[in-house]
N, C-alpha and C. Protein backbone atom coordinates (compact mmCIF):
# COMPACT_ATOMS: atom_id res chain seq x y z
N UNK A 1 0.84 -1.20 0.00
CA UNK A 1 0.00 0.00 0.00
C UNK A 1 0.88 1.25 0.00
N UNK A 2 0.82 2.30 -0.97
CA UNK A 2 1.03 3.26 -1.13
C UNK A 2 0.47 4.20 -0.28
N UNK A 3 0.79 4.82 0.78
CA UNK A 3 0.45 6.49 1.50
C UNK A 3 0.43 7.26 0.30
N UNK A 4 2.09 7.57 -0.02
CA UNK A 4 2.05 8.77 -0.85
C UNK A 4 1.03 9.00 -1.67
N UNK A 5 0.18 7.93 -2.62
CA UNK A 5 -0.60 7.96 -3.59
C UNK A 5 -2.37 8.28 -2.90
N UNK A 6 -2.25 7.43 -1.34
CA UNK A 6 -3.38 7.77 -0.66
C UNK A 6 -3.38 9.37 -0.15
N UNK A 7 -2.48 9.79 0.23
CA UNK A 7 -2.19 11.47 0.25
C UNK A 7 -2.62 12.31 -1.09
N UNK A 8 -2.14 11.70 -2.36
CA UNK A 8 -2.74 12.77 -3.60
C UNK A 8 -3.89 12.70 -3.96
N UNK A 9 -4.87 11.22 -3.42
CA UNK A 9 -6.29 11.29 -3.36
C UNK A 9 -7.01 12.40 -2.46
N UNK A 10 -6.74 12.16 -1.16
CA UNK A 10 -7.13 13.01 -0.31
C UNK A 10 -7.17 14.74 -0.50
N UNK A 11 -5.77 14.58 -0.93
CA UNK A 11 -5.64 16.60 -0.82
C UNK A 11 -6.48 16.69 -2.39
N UNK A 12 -6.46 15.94 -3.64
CA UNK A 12 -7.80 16.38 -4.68
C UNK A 12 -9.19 16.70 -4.03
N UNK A 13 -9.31 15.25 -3.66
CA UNK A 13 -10.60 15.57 -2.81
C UNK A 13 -11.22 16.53 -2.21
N UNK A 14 -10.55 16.96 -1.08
CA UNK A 14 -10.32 18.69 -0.51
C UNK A 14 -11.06 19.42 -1.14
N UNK A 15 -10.48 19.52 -2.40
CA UNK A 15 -10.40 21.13 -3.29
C UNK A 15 -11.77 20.93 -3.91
N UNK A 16 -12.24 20.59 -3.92
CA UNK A 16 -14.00 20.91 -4.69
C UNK A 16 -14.35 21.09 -2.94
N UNK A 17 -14.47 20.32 -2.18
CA UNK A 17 -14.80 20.47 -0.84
C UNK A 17 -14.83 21.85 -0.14
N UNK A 18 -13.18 22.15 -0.02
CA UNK A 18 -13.54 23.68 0.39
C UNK A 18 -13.91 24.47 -1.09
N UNK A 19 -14.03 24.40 -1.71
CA UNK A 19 -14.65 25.74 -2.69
C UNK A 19 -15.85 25.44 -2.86
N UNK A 20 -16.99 24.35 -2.38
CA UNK A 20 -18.11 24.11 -2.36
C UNK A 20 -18.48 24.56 -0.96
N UNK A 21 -17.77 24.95 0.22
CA UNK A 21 -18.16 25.44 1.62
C UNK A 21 -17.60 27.21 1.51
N UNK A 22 -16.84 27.81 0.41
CA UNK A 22 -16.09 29.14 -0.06
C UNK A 22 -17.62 29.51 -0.71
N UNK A 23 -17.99 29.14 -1.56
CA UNK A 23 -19.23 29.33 -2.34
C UNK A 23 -20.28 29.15 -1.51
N UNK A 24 -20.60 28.76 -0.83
CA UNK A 24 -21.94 28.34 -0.01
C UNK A 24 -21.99 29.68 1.14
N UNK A 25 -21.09 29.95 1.44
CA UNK A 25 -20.83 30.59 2.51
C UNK A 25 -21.31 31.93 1.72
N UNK A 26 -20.43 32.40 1.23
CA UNK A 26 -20.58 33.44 0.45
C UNK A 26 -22.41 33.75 -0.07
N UNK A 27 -22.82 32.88 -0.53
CA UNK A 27 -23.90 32.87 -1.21
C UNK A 27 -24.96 33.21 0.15
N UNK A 28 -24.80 32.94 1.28
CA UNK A 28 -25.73 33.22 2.33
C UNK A 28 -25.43 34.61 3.18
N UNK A 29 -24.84 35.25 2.34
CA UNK A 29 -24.72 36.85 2.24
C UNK A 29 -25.80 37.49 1.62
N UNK A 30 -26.13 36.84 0.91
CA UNK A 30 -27.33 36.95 -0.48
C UNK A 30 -28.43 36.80 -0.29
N UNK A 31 -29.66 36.34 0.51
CA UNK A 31 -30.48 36.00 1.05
C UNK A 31 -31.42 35.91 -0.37
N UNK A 32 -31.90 34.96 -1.11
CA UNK A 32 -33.12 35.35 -2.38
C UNK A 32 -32.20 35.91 -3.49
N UNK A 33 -30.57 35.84 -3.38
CA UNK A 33 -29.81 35.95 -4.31
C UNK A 33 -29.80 37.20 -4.84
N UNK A 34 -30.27 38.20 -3.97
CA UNK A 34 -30.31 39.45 -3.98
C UNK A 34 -28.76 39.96 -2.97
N UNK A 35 -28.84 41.23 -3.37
CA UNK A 35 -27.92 42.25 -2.75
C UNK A 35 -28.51 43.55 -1.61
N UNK A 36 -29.97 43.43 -2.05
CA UNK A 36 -30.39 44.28 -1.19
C UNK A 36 -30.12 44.26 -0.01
N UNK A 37 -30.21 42.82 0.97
CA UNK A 37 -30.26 42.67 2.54
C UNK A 37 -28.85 42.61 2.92
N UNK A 38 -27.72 42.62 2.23
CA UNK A 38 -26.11 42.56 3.02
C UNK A 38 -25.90 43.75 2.60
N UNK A 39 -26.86 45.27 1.96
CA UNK A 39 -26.25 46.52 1.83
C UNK A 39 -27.15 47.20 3.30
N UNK A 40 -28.38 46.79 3.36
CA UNK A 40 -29.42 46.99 4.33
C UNK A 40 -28.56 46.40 5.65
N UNK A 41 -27.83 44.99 5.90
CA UNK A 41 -27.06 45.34 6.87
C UNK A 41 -25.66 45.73 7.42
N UNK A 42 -25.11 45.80 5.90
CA UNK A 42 -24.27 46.68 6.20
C UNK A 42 -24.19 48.40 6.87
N UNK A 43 -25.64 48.86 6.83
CA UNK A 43 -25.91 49.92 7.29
C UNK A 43 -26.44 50.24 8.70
N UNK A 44 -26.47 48.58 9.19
CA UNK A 44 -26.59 48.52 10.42
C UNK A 44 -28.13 47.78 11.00
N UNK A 45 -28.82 47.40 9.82
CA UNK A 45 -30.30 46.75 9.92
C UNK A 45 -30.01 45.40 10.16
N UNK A 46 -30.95 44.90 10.83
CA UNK A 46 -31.04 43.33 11.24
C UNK A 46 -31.55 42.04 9.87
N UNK A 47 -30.42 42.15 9.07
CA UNK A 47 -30.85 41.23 7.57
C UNK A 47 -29.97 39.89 8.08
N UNK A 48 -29.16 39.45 8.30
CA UNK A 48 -28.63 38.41 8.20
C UNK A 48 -28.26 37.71 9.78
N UNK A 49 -28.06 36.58 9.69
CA UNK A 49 -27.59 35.70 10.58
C UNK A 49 -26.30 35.86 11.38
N UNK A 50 -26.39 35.69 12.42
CA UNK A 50 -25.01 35.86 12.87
C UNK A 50 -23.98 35.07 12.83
N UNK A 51 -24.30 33.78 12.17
CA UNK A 51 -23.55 32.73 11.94
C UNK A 51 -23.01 32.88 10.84
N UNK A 52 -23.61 33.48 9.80
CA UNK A 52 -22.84 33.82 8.46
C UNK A 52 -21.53 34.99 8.37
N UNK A 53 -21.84 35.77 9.67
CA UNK A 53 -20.49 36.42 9.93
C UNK A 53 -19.72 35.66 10.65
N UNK A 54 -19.42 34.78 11.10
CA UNK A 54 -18.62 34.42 11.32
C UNK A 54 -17.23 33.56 10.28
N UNK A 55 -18.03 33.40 9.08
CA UNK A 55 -17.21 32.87 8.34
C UNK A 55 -16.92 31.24 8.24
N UNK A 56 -17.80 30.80 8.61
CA UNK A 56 -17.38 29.05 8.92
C UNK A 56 -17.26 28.27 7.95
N UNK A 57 -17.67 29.25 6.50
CA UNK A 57 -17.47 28.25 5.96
C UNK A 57 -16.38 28.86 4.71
N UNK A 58 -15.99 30.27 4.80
CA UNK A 58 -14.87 30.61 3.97
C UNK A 58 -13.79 30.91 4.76
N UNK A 59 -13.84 30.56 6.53
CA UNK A 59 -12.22 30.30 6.95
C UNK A 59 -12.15 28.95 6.98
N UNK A 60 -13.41 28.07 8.06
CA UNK A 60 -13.04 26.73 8.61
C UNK A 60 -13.02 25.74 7.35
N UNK A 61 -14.01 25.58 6.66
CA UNK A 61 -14.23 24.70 5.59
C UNK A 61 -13.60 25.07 4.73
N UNK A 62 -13.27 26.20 4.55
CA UNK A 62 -12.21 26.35 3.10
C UNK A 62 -10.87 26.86 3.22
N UNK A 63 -10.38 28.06 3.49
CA UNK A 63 -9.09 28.58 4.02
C UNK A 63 -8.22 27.62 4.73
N UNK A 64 -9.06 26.91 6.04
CA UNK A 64 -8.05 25.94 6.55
C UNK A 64 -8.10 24.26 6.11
N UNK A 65 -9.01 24.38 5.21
CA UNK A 65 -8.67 23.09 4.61
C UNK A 65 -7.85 23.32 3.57
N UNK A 66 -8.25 23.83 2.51
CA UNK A 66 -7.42 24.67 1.43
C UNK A 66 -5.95 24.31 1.79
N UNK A 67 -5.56 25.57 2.45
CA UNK A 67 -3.90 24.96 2.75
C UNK A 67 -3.43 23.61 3.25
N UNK A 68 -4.08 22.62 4.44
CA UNK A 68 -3.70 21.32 3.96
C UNK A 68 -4.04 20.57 3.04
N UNK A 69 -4.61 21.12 2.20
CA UNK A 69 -5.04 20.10 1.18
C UNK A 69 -4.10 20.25 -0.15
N UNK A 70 -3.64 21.55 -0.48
CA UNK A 70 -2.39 22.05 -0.90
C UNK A 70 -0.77 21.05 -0.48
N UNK A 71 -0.70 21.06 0.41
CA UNK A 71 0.47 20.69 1.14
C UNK A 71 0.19 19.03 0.90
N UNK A 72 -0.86 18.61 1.47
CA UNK A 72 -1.13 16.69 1.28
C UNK A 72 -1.28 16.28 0.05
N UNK A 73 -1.46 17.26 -0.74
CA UNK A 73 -1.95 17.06 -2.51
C UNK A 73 -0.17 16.86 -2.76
N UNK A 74 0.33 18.13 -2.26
CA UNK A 74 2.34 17.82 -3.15
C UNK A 74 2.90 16.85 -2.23
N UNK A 75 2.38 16.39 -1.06
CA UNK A 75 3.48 15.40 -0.48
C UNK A 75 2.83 14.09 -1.19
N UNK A 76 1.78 13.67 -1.71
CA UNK A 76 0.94 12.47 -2.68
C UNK A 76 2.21 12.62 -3.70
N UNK A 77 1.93 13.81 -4.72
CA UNK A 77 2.40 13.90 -5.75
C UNK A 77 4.35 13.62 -6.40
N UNK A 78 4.41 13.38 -4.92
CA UNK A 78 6.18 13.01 -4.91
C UNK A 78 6.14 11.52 -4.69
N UNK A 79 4.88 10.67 -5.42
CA UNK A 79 4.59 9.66 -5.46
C UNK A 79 5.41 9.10 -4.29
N UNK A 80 5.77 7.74 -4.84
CA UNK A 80 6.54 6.57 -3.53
C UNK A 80 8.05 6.68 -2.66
N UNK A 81 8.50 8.12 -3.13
CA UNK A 81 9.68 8.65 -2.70
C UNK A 81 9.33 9.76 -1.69
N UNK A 82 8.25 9.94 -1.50
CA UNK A 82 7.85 10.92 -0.61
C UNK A 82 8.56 10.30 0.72
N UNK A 83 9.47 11.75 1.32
CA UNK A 83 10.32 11.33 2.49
C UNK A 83 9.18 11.25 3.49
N UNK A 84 9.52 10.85 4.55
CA UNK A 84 8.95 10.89 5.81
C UNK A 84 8.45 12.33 6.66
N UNK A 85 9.49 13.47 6.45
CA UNK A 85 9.34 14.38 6.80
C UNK A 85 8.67 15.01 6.22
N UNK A 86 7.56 14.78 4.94
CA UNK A 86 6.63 15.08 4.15
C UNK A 86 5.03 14.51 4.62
N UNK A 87 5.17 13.49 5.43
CA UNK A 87 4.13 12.77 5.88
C UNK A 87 3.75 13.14 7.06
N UNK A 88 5.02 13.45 7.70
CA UNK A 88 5.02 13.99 9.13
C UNK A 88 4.28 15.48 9.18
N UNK A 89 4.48 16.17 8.16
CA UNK A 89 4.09 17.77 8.57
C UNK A 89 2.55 17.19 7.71
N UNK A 90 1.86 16.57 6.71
CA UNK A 90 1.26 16.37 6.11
C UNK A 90 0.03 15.99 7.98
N UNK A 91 0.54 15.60 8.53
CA UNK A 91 -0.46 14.81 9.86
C UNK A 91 -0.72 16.64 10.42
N UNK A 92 0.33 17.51 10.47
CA UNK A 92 -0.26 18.89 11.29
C UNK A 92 -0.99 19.26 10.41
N UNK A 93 -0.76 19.21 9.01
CA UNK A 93 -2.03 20.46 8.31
C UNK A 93 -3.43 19.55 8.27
N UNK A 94 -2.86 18.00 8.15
CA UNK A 94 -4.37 17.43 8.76
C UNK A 94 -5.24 17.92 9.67
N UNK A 95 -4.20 18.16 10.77
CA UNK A 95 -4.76 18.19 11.78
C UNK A 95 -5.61 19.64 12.23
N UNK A 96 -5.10 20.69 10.96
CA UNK A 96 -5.94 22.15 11.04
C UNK A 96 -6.86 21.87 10.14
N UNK A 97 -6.92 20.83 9.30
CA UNK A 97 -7.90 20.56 8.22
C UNK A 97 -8.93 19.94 9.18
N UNK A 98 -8.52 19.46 9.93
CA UNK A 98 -9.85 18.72 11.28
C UNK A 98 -10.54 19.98 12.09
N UNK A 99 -9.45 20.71 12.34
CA UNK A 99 -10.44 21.75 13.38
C UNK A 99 -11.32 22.56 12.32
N UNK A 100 -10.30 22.95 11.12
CA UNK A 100 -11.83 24.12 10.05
C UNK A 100 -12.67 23.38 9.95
N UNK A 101 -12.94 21.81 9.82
CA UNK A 101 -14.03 21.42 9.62
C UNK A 101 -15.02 21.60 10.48
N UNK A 102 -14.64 21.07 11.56
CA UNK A 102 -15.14 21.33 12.95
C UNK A 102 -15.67 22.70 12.80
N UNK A 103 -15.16 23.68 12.79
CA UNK A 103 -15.44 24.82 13.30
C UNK A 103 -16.60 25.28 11.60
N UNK A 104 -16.16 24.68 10.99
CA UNK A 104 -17.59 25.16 9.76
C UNK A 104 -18.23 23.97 10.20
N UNK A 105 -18.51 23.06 10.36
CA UNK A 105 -19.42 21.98 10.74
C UNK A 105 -20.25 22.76 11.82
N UNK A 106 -19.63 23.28 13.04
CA UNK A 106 -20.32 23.54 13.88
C UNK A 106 -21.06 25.28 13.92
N UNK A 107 -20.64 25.59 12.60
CA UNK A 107 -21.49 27.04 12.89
C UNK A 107 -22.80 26.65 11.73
N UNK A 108 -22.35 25.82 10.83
CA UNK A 108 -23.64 25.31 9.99
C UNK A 108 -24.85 24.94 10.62
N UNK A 109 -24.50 23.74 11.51
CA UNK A 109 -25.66 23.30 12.85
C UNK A 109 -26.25 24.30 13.66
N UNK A 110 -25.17 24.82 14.23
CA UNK A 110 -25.74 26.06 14.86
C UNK A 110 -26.82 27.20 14.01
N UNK A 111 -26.54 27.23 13.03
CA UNK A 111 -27.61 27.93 12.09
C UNK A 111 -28.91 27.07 11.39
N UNK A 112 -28.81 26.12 11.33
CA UNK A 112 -29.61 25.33 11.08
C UNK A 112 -30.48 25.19 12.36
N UNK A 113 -29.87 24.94 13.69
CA UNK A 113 -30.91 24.73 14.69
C UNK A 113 -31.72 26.24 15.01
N UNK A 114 -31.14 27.69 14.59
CA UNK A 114 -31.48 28.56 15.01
C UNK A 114 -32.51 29.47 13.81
N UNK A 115 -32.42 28.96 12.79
CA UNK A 115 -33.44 29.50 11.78
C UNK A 115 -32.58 30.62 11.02
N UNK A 116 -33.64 31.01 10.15
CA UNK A 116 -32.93 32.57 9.12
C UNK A 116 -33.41 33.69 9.62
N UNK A 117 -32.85 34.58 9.74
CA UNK A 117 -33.39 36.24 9.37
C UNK A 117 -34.34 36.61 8.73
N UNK A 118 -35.36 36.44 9.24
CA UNK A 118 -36.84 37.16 8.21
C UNK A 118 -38.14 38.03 8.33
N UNK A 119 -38.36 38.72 8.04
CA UNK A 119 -39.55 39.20 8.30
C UNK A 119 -40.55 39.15 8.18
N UNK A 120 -41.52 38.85 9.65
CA UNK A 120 -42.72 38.51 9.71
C UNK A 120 -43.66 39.16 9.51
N UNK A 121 -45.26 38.45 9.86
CA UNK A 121 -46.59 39.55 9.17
C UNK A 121 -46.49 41.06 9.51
N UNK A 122 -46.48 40.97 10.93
CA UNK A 122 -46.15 42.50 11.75
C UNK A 122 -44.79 43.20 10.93
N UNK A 123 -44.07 42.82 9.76
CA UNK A 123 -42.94 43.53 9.45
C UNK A 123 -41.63 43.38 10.17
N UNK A 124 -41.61 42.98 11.19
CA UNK A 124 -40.42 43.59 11.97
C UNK A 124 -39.78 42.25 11.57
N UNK A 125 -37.76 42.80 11.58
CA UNK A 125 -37.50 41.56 11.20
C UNK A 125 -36.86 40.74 12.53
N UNK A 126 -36.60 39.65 12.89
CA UNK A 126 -36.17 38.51 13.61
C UNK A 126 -36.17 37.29 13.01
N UNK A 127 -35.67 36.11 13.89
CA UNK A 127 -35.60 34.79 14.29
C UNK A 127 -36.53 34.17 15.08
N UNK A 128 -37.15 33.97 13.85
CA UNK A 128 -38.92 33.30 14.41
C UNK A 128 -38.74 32.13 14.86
N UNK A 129 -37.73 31.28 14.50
CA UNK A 129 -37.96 29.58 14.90
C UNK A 129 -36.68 29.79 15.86
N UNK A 130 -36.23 30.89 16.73
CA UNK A 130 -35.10 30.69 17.76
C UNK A 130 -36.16 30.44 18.79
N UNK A 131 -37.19 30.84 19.33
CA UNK A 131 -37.34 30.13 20.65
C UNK A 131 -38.71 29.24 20.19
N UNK A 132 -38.89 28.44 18.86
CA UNK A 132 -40.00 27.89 19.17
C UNK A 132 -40.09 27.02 19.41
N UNK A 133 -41.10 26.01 19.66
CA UNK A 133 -41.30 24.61 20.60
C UNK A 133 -40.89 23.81 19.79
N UNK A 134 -41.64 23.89 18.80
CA UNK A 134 -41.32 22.82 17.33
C UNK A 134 -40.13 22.84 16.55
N UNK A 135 -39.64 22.10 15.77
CA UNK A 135 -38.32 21.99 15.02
C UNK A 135 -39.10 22.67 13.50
N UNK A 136 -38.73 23.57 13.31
CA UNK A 136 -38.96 23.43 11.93
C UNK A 136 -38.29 23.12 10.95
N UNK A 137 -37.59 22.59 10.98
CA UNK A 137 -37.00 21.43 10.18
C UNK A 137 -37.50 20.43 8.98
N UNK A 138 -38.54 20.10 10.48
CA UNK A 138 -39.55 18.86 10.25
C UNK A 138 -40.75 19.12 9.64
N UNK A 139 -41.24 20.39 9.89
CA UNK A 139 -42.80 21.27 9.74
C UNK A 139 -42.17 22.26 8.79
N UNK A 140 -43.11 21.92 7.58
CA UNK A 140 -42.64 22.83 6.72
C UNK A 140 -43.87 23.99 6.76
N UNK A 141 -44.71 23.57 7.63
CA UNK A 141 -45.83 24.38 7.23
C UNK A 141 -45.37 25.50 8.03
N UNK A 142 -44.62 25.89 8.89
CA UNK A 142 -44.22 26.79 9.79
C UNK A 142 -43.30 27.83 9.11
N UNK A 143 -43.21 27.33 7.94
CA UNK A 143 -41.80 28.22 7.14
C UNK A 143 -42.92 29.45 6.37
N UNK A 144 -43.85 29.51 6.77
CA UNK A 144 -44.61 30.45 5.94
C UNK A 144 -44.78 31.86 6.76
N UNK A 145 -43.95 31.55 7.79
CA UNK A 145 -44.09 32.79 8.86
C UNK A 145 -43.36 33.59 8.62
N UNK A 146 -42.01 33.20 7.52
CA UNK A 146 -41.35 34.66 6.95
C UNK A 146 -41.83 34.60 5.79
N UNK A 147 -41.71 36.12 5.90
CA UNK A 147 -42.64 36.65 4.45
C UNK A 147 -41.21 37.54 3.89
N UNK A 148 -40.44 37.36 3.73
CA UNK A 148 -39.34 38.15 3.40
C UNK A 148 -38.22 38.13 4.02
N UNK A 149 -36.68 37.26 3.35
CA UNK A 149 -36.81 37.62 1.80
C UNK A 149 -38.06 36.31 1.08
N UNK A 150 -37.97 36.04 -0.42
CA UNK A 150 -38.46 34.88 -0.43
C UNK A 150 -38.03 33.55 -0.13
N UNK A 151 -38.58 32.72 0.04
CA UNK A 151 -38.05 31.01 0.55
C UNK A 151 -36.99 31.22 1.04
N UNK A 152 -36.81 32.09 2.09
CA UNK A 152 -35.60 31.94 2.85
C UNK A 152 -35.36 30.77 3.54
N UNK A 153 -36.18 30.50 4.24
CA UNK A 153 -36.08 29.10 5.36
C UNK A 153 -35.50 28.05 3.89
N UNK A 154 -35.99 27.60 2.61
CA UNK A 154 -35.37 26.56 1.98
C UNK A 154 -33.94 27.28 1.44
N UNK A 155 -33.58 28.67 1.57
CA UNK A 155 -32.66 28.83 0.88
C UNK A 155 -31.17 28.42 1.87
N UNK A 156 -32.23 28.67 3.37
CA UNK A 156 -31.12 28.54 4.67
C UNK A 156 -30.37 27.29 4.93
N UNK A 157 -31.91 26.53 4.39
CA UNK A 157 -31.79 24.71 4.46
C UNK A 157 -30.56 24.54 3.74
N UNK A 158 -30.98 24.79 2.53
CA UNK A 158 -29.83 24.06 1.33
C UNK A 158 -28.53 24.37 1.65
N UNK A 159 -28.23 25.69 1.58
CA UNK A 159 -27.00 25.66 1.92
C UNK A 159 -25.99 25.51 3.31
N UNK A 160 -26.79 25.68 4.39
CA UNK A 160 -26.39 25.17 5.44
C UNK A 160 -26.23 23.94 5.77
N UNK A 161 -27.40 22.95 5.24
CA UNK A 161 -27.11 21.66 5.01
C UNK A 161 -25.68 21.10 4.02
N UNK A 162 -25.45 21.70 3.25
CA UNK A 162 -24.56 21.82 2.20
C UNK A 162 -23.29 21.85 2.61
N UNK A 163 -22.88 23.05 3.26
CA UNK A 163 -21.93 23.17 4.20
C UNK A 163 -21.87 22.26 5.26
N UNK A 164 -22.85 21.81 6.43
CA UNK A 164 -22.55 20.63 6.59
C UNK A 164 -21.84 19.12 6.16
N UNK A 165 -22.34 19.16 5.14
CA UNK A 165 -21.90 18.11 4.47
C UNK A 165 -20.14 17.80 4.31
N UNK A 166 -20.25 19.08 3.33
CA UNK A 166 -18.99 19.33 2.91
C UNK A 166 -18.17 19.38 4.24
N UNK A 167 -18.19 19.86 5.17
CA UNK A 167 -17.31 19.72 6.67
C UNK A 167 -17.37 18.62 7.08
N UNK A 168 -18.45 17.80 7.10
CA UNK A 168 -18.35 16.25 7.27
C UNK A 168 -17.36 15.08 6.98
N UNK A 169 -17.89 15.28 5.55
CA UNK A 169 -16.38 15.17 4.42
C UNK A 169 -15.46 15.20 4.60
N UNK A 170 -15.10 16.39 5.16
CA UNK A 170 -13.72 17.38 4.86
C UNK A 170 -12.86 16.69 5.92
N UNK A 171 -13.91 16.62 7.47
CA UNK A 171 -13.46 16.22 8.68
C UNK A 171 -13.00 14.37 8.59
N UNK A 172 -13.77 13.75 7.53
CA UNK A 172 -13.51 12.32 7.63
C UNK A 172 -12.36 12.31 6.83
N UNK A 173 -11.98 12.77 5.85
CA UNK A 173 -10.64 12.85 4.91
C UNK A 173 -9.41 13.43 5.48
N UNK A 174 -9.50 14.78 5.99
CA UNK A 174 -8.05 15.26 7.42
C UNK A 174 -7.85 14.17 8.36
N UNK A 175 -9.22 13.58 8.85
CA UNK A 175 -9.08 12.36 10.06
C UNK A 175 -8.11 11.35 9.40
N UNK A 176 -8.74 10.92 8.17
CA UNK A 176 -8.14 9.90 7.75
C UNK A 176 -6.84 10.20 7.05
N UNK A 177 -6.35 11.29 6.92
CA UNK A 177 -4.67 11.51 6.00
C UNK A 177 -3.93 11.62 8.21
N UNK A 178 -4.56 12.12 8.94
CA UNK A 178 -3.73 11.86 10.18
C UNK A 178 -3.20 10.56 10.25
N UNK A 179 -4.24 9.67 10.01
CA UNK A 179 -3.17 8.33 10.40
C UNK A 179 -2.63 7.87 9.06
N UNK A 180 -3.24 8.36 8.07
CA UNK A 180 -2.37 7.76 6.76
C UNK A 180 -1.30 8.36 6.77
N UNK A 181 -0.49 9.62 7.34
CA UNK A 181 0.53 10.36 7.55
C UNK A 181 1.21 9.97 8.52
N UNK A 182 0.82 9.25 9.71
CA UNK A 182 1.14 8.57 10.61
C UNK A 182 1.92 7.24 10.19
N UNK A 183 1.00 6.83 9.50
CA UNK A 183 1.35 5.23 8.71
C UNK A 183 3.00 5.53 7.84
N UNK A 184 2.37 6.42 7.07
CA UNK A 184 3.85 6.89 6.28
C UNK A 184 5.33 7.12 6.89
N UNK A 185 4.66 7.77 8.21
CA UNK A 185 6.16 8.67 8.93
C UNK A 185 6.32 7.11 9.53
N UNK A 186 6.09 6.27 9.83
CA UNK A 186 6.55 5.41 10.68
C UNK A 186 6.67 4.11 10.32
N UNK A 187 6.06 3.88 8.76
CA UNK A 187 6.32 2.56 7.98
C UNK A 187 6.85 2.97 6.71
N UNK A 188 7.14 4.00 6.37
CA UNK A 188 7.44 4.28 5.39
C UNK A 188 6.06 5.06 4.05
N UNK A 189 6.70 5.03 3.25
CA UNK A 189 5.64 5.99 2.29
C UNK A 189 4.98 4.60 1.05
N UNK A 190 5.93 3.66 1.11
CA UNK A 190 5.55 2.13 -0.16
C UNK A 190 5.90 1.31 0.86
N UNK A 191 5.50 0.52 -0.18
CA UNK A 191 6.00 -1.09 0.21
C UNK A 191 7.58 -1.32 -0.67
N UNK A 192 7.72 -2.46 0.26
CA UNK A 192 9.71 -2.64 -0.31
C UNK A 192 9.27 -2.85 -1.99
N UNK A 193 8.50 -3.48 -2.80
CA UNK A 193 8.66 -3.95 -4.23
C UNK A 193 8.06 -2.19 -4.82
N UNK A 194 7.30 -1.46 -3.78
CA UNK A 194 7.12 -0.11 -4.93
C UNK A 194 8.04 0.93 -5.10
N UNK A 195 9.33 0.36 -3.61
CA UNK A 195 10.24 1.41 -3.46
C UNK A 195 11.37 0.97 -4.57
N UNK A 196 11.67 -0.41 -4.95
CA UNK A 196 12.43 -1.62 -5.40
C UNK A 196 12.49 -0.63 -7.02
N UNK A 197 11.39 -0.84 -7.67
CA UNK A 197 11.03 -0.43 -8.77
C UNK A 197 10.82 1.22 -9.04
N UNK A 198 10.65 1.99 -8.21
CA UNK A 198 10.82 3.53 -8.51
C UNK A 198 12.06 3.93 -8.12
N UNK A 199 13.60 3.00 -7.52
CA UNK A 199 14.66 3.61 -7.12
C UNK A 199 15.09 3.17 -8.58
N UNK A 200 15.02 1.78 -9.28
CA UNK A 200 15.27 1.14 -9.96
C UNK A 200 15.67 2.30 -11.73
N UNK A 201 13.96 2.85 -11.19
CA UNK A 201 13.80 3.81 -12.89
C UNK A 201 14.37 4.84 -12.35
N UNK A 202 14.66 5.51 -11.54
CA UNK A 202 15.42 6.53 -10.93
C UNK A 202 16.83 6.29 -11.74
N UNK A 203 17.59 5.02 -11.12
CA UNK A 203 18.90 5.12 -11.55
C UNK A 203 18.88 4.87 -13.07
N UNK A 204 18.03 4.76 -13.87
CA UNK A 204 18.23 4.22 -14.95
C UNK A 204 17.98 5.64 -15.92
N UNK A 205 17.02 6.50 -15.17
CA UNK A 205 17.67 7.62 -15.80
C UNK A 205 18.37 9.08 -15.52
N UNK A 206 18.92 8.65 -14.28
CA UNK A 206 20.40 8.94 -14.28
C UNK A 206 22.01 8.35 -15.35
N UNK A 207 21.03 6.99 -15.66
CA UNK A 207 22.67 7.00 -16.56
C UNK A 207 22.37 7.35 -17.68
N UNK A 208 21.37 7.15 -18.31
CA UNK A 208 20.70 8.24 -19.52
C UNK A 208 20.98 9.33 -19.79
């Protein structure tokens, strides 16, 4: 079994991952894919979520996966010669690729359990499903209580769910290059017949 080659799977993988949690994130700036409500709170009005400022999913899910996935993608790509000390630092950026997930995993949920920004019959805007009894989750008939922007509650779903996902992902693939980086630094990066045969074409074109 090849690490090195299980490392250039992993860090590909990544990269649609965080730019599918870079994009998602971003897009829930937008509420109805409009611009009106992030200029409305940029001016200091109550339009958006507070979870979407935080960024969870264009630092944790993307920025800090991004760079280990960068770094685990070139220590793969030095196929079966990948030194040890390539596997070894490959386990720390794992290991920040575990917490962004975490930390976009957990502001996604957190927004998901707490509802969207919308405005109800009376006009005023709030977080109608923060203290209610029911999940609306489950009750879709309850999503009719914001009247603005449109289908916010499904627009909140999708992409928060989305971002979930993608941190899910993100978190099972960093988990899993930790010990595949582990495996590497401490058994090596091949097996003796893959190391046998890539030192082999090495010297052969050196005398070339």
């Amino acid at each position: 079994m090849c690490t090195g080659k299980c490392s250039k799977f992993i860090g590909i993988s990544l990269y649609p991952l965080a730019l599918l949690s870079i994009i998602c994130n971003i897009f829930l700036f937008f509420p109805d894919f409009q611009t009106t409500y992030s200029k409305e709170a940029a001016e200091g009005l109550y339009r958006l979520t507070d979870e979407i400022k935080y960024m969870g999913g264009v630092v944790g899910g993307g920025i800090l996966v991004l760079i280990p996935a960068i770094h685990i993608h070139s220590t793969g790509s030095q196929g079966c010669c990948a030194n040890r000390c390539g596997m070894f630092l490959s386990i720390i950026f794992a290991a920040v690729g575990v917490a962004g997930a975490l930390y976009s995993g957990t502001i996604a949920v957190v927004g998901l359990i707490r509802g969207p920004v919308c405005s109800v019959e009376d006009g005023t805007w709030s977080r109608p499903f923060l203290n209610s009894t029911a999940s609306y989750l489950g009750d879709s008939d309850l999503w009719d209580i914001c009247k603005e922007p449109e289908n916010i509650v499904e627009f909140n779903i999708g992409l928060s769910s989305a971002l979930l996902v993608a941190a899910c992902l993100e978190l099972l693939l960093c988990g899993f290059q930790v010990l595949n980086g582990l495996f590497g630094c401490i058994c090596g990066t091949c097996s003796h017949k893959e190391v046998s045969a890539d030192c082999f074409c090495s010297h052969r074109k050196r005398i070339s």
